[in-house]
N, C-alpha and C. Protein backbone atom coordinates (compact mmCIF):
# COMPACT_ATOMS: atom_id res chain seq x y z
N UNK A 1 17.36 -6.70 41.24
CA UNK A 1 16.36 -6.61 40.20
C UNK A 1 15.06 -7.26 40.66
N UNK A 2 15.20 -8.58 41.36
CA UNK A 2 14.13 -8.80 42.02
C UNK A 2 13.56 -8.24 42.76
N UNK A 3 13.76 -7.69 43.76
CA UNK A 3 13.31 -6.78 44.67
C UNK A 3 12.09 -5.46 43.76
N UNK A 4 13.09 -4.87 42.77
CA UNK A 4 12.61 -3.95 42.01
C UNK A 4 11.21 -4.69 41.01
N UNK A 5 11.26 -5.91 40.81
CA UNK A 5 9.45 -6.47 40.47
C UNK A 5 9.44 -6.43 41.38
N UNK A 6 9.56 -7.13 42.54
CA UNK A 6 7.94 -6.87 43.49
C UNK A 6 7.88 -6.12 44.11
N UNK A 7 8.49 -5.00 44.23
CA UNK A 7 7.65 -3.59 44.44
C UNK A 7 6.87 -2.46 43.23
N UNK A 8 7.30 -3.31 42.27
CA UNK A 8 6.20 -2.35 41.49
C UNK A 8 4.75 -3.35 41.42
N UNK A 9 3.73 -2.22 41.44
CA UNK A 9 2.36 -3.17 41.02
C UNK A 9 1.93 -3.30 40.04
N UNK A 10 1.01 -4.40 40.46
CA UNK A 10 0.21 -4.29 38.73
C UNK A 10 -0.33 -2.95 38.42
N UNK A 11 -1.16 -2.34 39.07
CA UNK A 11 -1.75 -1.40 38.56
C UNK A 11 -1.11 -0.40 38.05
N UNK A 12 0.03 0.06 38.60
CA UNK A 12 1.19 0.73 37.85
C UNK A 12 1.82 0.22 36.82
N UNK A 13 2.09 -0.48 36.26
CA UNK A 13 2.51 -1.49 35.25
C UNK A 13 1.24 -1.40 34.35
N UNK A 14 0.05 -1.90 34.56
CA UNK A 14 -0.79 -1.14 33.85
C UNK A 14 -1.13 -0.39 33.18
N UNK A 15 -0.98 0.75 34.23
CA UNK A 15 -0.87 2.57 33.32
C UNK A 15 0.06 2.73 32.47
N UNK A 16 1.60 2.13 32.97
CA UNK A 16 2.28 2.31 32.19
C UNK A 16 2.41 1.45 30.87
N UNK A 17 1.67 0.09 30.76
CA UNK A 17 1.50 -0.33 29.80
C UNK A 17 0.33 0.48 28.67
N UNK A 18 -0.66 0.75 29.40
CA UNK A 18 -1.57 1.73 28.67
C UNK A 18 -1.30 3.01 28.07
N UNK A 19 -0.38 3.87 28.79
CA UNK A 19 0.29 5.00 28.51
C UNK A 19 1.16 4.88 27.36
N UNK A 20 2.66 5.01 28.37
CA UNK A 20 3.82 4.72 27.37
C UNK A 20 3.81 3.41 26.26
N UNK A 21 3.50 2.18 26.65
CA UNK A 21 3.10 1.42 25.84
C UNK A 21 2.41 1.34 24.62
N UNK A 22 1.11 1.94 24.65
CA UNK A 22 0.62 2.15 23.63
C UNK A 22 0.82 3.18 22.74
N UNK A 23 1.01 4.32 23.49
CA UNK A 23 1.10 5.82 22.54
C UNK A 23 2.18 5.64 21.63
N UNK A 24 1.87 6.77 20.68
CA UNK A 24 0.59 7.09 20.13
C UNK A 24 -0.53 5.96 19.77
N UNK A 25 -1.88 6.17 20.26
CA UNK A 25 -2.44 4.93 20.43
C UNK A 25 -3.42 4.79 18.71
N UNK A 26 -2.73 5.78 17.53
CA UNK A 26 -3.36 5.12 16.33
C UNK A 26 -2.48 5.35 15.45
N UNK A 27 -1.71 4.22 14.71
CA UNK A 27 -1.44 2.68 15.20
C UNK A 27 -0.32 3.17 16.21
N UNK A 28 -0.47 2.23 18.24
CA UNK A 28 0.30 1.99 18.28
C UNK A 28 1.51 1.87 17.92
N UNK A 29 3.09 2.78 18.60
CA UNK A 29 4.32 2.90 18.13
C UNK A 29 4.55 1.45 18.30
N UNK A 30 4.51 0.62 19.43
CA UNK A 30 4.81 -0.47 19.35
C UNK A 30 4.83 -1.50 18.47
N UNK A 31 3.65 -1.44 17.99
CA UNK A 31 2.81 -2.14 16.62
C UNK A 31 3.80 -1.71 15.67
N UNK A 32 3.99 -0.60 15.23
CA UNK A 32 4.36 -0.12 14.12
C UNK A 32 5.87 -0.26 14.19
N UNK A 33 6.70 -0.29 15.10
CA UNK A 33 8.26 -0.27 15.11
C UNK A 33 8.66 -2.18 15.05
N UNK A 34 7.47 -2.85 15.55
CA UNK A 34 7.69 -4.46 15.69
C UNK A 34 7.55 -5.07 14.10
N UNK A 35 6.45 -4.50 13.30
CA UNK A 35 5.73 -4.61 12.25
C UNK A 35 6.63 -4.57 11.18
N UNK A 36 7.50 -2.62 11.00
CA UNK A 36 8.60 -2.65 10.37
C UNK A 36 10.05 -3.90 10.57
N UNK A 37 10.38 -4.19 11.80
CA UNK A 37 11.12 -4.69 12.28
C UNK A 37 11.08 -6.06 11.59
N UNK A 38 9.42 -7.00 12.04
CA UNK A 38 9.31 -8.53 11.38
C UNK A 38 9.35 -8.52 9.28
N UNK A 39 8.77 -6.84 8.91
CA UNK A 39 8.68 -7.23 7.66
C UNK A 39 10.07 -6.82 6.91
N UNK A 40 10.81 -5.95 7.21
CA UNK A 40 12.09 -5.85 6.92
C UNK A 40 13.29 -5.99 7.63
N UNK A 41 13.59 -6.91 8.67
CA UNK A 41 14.33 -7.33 9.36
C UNK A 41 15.37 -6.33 10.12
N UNK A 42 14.96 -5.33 10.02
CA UNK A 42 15.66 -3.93 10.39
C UNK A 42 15.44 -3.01 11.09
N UNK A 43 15.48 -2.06 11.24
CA UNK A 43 14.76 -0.64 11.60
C UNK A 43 16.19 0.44 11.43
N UNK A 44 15.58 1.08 10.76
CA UNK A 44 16.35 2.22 9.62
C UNK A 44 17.27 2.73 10.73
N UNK A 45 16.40 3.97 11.38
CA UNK A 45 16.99 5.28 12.31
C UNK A 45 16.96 4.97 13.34
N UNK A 46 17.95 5.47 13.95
CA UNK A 46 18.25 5.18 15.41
C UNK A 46 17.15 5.90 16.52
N UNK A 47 16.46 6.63 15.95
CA UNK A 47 15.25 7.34 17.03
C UNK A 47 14.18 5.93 16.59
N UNK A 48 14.14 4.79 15.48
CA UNK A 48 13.59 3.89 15.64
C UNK A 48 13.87 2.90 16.42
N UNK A 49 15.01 2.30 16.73
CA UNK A 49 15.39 1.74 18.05
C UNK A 49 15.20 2.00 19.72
N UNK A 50 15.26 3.46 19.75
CA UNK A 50 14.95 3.86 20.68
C UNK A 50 13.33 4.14 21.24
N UNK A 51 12.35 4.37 19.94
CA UNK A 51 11.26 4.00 19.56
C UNK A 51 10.58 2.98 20.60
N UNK A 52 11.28 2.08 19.67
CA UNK A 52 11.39 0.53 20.28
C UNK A 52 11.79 0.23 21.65
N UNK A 53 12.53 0.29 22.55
CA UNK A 53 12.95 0.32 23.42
C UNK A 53 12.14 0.92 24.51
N UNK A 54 11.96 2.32 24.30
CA UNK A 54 10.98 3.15 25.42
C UNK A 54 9.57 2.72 25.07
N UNK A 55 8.89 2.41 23.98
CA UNK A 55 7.30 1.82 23.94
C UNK A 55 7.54 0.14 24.43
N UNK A 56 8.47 -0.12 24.11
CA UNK A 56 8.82 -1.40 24.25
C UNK A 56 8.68 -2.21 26.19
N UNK A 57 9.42 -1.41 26.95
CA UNK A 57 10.07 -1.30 28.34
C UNK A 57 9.03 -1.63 29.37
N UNK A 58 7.93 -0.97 29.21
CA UNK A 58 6.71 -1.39 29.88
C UNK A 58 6.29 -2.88 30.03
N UNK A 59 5.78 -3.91 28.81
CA UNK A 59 5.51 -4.82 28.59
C UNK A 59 6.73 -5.61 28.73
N UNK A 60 8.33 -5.26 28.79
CA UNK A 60 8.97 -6.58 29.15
C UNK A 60 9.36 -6.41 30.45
N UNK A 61 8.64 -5.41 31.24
CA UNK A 61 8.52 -5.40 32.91
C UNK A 61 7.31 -5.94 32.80
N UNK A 62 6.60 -6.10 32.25
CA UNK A 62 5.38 -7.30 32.80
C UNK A 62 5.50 -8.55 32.67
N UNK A 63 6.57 -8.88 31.70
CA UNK A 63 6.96 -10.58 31.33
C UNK A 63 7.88 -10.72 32.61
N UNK A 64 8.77 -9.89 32.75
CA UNK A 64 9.60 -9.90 33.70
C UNK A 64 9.05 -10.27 35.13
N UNK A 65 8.21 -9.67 35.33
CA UNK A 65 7.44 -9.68 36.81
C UNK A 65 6.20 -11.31 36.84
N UNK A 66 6.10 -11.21 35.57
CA UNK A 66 5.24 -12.45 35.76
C UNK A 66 6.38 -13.90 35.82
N UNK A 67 7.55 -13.74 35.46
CA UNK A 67 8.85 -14.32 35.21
C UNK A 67 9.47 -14.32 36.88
N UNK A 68 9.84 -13.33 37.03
CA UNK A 68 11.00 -13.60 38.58
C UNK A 68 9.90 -12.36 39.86
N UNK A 69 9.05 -11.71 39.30
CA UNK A 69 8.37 -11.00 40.37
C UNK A 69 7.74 -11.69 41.34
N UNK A 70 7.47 -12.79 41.28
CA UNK A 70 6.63 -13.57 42.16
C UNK A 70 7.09 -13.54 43.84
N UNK A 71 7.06 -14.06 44.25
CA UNK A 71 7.09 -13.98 45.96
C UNK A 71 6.57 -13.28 47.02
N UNK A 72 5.42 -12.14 46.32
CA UNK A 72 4.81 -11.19 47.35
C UNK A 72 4.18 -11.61 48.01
């Protein structure tokens, strides 16, 4: 898994934070599946979890990489 951060880059991580991350970018899925999530402790449908998960995936490969990616 380490190996796999530090071969991805920032700038790829980037796009993909900009891309998949954000889209649809009005409001943000992310925003909106975290939002439901903190105000009703839930999320209904299972295409909302998954929601979550694939907008989600981007940004916890950037915690991740700023976490154990280091050594390049």
């Amino acid at each position: 898994m380490r190996r796999f951060l530090q071969d991805l880059t920032w700038p790829m991580l980037a796009i993909l934070c900009l891309t998949l991350g954000l889209a649809p970018f009005a409001p943000p899925h992310i925003w909106e599946k975290l939002s439901i999530l903190v105000a009703h402790g839930r999320l209904a449908a299972p295409v909302d979890w998954f929601d979550l998960a694939m907008h989600g995936a981007p940004w916890l490969l950037v915690v991740a990489k700023l976490i154990w990616g280091r050594g390049e």
